[in-house]
Protein backbone atom coordinates (compact mmCIF):
# COMPACT_ATOMS: atom_id res chain seq x y z
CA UNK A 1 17.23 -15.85 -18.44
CA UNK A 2 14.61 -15.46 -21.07
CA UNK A 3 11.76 -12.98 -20.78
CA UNK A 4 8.16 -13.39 -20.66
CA UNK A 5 5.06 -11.76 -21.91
CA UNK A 6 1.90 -11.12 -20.25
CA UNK A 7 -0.52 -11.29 -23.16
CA UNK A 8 -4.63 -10.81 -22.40
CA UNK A 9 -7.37 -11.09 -24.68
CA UNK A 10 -10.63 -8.98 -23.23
CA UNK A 11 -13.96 -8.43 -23.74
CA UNK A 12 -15.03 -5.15 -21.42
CA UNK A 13 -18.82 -5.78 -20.43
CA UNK A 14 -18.84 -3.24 -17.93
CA UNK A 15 -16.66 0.31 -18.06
CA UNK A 16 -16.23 1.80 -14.73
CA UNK A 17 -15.22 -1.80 -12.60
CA UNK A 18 -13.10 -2.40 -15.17
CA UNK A 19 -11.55 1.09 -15.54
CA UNK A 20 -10.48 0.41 -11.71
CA UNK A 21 -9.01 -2.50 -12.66
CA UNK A 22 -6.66 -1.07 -15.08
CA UNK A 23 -5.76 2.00 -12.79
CA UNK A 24 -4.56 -0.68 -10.30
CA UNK A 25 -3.22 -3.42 -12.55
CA UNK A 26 -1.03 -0.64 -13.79
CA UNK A 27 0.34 0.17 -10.07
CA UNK A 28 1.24 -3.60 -9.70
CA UNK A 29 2.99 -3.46 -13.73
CA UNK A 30 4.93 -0.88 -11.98
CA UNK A 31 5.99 -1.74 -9.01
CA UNK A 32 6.89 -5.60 -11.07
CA UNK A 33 9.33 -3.44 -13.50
CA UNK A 34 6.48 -4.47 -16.27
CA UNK A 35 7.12 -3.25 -20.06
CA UNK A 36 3.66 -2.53 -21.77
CA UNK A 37 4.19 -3.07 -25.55
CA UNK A 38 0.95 -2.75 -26.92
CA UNK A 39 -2.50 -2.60 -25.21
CA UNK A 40 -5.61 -1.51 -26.66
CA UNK A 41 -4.68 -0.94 -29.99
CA UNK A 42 -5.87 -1.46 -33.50
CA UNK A 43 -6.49 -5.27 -34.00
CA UNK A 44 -6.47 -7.12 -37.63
CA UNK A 45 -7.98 -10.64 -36.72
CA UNK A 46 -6.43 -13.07 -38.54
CA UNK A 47 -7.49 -16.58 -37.89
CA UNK A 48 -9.86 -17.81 -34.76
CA UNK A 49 -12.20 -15.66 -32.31
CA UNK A 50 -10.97 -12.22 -31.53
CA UNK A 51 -11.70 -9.68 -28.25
CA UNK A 52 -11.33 -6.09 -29.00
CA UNK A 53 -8.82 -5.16 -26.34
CA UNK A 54 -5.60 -6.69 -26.64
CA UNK A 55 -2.44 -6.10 -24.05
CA UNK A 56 0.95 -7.65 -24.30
CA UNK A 57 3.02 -6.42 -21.15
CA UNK A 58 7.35 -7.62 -20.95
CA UNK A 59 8.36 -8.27 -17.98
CA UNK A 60 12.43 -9.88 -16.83
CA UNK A 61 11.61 -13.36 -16.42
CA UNK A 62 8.71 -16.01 -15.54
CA UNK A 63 8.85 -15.66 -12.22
CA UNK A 64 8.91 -11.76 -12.27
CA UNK A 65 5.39 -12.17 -13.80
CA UNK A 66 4.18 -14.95 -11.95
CA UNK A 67 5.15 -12.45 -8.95
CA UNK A 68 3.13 -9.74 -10.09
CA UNK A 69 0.19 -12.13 -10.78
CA UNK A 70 0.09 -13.53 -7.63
CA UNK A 71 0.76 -10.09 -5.76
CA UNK A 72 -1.39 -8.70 -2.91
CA UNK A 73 -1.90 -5.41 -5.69
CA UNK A 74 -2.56 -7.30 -8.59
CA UNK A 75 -5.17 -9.77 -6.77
CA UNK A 76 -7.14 -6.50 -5.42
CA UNK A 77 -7.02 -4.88 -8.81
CA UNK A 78 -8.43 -8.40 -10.50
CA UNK A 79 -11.70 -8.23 -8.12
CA UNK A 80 -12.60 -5.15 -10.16
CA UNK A 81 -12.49 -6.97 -13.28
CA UNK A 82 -14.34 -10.03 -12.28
CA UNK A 83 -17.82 -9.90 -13.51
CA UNK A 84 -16.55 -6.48 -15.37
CA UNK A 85 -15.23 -8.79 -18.83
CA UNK A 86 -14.24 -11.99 -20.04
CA UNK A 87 -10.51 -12.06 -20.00
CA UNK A 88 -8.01 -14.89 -21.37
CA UNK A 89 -4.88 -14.26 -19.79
CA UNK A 90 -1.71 -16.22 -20.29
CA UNK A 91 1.98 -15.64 -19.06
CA UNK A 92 4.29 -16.96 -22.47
CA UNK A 93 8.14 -16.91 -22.08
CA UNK A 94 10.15 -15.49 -24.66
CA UNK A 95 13.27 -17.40 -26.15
């Protein structure tokens, strides 16, 4: 079963909401068996529109990250970030 990757591209407008976000995003990464391989980092920008925080997060399988997605801890950490940045967030499986 292939793995998949959690990868966000985020704009932070607003510090504290969306420091609770990542405090509890990180719980439900956790408790999902989630693999953070980068997040935050430096960023070259290559080609097309950039965000300066960057997170790719490994995780078993699709479904193991569609699970933590749609989790009850995951969902209550998201309302912090709503309204706190603009996030792209996309769930790619490996090969």
């Amino acid at each position: 079963m292939p793995k998949a990757y959690w990868i966000a591209h985020v704009t932070v407008t607003d510090p504290d909401p969306y420091g609770l976000y990542a405090a509890g995003a990180s719980e439900a990464f956790a408790t999902h068996g989630a693999r953070i391989l980068a997040r935050g980092g430096h960023v070259e920008s290559l080609e097309g529109p950039s965000r300066p925080r960057n997170v790719v997060i490994e995780f078993d399988s699709m479904e193991a990250a569609l699970a933590c997605y749609n989790s009850p801890e995951y969902q209550a950490a998201r309302q912090h970030r709503i309204g706190a940045g603009d996030a792209q967030i996309m769930i790619l499986e490996g090969v």
